[in-house]
N, C-alpha and C. Protein backbone atom coordinates (compact mmCIF):
# COMPACT_ATOMS: atom_id res chain seq x y z
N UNK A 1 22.63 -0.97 20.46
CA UNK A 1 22.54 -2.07 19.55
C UNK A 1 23.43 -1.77 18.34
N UNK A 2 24.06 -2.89 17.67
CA UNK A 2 24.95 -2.78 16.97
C UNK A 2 23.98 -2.66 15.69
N UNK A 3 24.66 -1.80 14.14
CA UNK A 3 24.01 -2.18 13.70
C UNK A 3 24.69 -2.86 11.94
N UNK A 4 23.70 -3.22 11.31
CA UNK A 4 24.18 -4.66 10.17
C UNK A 4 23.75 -3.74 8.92
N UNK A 5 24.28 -4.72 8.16
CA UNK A 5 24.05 -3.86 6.59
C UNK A 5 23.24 -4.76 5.91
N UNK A 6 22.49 -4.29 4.78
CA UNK A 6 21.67 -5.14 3.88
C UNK A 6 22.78 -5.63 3.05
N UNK A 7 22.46 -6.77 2.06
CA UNK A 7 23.75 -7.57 1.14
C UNK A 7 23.12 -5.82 0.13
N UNK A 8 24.44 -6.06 -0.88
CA UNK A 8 24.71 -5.19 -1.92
C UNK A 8 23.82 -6.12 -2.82
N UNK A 9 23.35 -5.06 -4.33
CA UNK A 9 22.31 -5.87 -4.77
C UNK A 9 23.35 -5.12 -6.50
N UNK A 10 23.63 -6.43 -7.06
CA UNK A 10 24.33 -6.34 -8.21
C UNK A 10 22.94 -5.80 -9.01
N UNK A 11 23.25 -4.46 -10.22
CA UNK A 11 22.23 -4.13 -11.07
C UNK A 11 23.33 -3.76 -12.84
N UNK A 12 22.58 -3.66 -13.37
CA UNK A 12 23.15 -2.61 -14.81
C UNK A 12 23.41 -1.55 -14.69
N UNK A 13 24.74 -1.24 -15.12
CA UNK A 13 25.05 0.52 -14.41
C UNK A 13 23.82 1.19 -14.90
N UNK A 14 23.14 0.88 -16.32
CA UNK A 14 22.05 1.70 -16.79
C UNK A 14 21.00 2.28 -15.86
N UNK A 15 20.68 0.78 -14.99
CA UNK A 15 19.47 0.82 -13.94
C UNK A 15 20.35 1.66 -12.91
N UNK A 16 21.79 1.43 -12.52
CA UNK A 16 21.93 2.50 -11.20
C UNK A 16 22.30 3.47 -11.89
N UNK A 17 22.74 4.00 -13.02
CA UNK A 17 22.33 5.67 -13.64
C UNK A 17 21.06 6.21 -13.59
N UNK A 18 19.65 4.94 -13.54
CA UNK A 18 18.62 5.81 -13.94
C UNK A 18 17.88 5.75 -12.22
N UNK A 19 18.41 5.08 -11.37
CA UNK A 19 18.13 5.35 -9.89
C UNK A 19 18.74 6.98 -9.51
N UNK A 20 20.51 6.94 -10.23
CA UNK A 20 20.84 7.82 -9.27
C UNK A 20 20.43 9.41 -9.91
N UNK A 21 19.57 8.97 -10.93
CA UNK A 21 19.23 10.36 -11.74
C UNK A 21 17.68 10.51 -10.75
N UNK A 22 17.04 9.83 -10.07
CA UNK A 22 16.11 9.99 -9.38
C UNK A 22 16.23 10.65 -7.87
N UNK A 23 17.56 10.91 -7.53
CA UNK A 23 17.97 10.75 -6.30
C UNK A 23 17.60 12.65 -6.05
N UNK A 24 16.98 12.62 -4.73
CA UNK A 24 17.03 14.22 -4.46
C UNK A 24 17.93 14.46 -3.79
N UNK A 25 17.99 16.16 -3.96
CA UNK A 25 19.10 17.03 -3.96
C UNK A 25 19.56 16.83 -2.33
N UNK A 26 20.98 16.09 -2.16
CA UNK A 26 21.43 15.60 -0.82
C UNK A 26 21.56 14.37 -0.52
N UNK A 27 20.49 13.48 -1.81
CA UNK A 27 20.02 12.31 -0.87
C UNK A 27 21.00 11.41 -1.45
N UNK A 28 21.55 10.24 -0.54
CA UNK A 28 22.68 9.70 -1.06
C UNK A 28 22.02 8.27 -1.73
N UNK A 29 22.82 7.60 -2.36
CA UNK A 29 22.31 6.26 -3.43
C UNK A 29 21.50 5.61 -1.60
N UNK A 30 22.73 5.35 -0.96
CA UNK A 30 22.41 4.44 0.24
C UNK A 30 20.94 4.87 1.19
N UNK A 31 20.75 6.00 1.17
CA UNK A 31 19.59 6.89 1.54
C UNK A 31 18.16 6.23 0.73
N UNK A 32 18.81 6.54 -0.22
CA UNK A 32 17.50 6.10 -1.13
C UNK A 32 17.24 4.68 -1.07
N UNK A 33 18.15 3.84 -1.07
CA UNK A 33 18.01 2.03 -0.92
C UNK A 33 17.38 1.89 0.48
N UNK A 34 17.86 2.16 1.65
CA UNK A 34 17.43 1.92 2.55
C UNK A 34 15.79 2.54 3.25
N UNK A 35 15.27 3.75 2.21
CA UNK A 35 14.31 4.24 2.32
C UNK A 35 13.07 3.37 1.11
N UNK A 36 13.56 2.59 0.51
CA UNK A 36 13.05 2.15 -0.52
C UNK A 36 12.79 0.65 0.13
N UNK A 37 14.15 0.07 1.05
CA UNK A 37 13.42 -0.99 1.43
C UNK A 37 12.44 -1.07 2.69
N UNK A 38 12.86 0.26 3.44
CA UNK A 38 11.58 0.31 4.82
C UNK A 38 10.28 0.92 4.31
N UNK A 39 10.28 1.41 2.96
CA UNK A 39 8.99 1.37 2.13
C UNK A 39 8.28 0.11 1.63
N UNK A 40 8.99 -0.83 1.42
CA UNK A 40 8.53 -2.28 1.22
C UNK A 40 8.23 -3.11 2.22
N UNK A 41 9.04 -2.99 3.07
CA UNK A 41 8.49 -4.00 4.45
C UNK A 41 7.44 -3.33 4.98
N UNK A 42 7.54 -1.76 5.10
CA UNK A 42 5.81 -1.21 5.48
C UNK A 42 4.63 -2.05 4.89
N UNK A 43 4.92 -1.56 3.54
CA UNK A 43 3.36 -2.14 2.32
C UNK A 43 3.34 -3.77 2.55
N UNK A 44 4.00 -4.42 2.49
CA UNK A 44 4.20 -5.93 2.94
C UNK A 44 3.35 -6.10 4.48
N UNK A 45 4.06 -4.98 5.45
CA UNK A 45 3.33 -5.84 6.47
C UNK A 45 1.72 -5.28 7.04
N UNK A 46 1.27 -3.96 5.89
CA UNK A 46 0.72 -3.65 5.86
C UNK A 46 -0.44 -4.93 5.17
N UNK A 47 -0.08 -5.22 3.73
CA UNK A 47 -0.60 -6.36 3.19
C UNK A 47 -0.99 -7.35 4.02
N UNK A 48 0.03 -7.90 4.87
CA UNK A 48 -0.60 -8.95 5.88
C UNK A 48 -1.31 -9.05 6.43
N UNK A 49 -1.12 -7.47 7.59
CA UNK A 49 -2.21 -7.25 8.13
C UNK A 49 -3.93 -7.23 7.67
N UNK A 50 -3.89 -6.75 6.25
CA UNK A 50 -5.10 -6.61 5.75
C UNK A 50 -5.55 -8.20 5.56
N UNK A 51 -4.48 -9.06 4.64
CA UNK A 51 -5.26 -10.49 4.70
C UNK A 51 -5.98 -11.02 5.79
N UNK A 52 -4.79 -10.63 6.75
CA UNK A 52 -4.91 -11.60 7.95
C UNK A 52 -6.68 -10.84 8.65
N UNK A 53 -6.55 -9.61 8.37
CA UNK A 53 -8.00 -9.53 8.80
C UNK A 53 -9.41 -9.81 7.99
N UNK A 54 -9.23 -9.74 7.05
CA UNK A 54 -10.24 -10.17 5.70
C UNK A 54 -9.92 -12.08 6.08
N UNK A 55 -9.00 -12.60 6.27
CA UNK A 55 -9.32 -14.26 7.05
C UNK A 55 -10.41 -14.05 8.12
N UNK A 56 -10.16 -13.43 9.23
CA UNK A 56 -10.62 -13.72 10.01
C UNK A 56 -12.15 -13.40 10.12
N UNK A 57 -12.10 -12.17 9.15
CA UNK A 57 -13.62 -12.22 9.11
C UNK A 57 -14.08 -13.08 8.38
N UNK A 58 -13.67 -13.56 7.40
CA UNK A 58 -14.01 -15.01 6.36
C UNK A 58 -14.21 -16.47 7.90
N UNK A 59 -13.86 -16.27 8.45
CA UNK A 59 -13.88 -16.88 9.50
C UNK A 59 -15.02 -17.38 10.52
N UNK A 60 -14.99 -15.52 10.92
CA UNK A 60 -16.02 -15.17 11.60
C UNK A 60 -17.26 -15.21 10.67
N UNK A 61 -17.58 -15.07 9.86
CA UNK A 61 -19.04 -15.18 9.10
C UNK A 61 -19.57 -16.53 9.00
N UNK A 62 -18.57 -17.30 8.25
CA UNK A 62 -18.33 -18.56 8.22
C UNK A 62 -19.06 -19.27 9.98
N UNK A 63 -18.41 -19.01 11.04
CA UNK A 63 -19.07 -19.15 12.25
C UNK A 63 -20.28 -19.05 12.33
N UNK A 64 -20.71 -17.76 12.31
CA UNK A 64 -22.05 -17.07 12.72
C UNK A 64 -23.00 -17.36 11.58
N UNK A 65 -22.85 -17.42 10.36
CA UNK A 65 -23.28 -17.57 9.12
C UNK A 65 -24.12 -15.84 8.53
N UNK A 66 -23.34 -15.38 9.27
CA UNK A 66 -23.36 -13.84 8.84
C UNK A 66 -23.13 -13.33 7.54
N UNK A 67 -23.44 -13.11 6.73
CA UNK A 67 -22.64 -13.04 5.35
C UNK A 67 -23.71 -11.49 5.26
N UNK A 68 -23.15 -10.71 4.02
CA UNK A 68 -23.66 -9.73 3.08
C UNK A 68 -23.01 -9.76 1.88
N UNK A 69 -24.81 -9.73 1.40
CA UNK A 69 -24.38 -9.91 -0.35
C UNK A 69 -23.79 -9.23 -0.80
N UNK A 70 -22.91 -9.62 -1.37
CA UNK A 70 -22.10 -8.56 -2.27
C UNK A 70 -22.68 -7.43 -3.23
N UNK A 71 -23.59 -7.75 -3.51
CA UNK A 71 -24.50 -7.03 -4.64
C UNK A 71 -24.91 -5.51 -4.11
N UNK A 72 -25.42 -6.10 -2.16
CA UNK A 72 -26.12 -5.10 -1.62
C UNK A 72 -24.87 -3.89 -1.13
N UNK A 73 -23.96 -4.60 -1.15
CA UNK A 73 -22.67 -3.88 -0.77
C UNK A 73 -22.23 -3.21 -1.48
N UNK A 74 -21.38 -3.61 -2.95
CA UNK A 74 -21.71 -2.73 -4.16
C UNK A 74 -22.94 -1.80 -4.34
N UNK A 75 -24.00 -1.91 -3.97
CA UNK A 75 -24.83 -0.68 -4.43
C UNK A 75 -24.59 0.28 -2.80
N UNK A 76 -24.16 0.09 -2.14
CA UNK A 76 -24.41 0.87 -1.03
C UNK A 76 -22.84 1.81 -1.09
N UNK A 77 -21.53 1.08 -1.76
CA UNK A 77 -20.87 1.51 -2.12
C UNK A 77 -20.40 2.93 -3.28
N UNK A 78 -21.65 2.07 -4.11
CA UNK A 78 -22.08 3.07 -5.64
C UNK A 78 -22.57 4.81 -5.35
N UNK A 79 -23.65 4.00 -3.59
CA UNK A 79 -24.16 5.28 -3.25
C UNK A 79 -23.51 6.28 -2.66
N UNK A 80 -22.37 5.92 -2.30
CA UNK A 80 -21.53 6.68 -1.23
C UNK A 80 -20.58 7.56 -2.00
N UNK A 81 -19.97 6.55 -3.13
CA UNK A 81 -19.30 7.50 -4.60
C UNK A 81 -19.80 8.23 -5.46
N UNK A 82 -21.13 8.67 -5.49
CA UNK A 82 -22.27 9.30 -5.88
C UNK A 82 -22.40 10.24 -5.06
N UNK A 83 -22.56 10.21 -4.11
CA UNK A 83 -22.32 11.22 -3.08
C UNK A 83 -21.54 11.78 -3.01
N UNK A 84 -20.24 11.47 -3.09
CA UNK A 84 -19.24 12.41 -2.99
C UNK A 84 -18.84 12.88 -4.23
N UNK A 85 -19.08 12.49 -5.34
CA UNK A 85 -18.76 12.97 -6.13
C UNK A 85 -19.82 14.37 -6.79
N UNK A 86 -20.88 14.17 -6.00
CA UNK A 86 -21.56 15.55 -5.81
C UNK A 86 -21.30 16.09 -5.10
N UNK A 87 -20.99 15.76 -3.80
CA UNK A 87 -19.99 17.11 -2.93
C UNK A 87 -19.54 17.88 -3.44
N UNK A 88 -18.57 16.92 -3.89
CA UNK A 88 -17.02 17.72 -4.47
C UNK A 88 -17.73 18.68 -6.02
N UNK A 89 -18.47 18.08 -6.35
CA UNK A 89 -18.69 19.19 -7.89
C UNK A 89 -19.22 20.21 -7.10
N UNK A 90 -20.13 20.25 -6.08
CA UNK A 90 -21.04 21.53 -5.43
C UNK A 90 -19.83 22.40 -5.06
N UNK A 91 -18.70 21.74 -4.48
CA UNK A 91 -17.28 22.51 -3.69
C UNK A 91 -16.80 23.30 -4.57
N UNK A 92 -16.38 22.81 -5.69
CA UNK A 92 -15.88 23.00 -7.21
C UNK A 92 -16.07 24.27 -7.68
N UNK A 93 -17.64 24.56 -7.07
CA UNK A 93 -18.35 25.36 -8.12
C UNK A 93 -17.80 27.06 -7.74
C-alpha cells in the first residue's frame, strides 16, 4: 500500500521552537507530529467507544426499566476508595 502524508499545519515559529525544544533525543519534528496525531485518533476513538456504550446502556435500562440510583452507586463507590486507600497506607507502612 502506498502511503499519503498529513497537510502541513502552519504555526508561530515560537510554538514550533517550543515543540522542537520538547522533542527527544533522536526524535525527529515529523516523529513527533505523527505520534501526536495517532495519539489523538486513539483517545477520540477511544471516546466513542465509551459514549457509544454508556448510549446503549441508557438504552438498555430505558428498555428493561432497570435503573440504579446514583446515590447508591456513589456510596458503593466511596466504599471501594476507602478501601483502597487503606490498603495502600497499610502497604506504605
Amino acid at each position: 500500500m502506498k502511503t499519503a502524508t498529513i497537510p502541513s499545519v502552519r504555526v508561530e515559529p515560537e510554538f514550533r521552537a517550543e515543540v522542537e525544544s520538547m522533542l527527544g533525543e533522536g526524535e525527529t519534528l515529523t516523529e513527533f507530529v505523527e505520534a501526536s496525531v495517532r495519539a489523538s485518533v486513539q483517545r477520540r476513538r477511544v471516546q466513542a467507544e465509551f459514549i457509544a456504550r454508556g448510549l446503549r446502556s441508557r438504552d438498555e435500562a430505558r428498555r428493561t426499566g432497570d435503573y440504579a440510583d446514583a446515590d447508591a452507586v456513589i456510596d458503593q463507590l466511596q466504599l471501594k476508595l476507602d478501601a483502597a486507600r487503606i490498603r495502600i497506607a497499610k502497604t506504605n507502612k
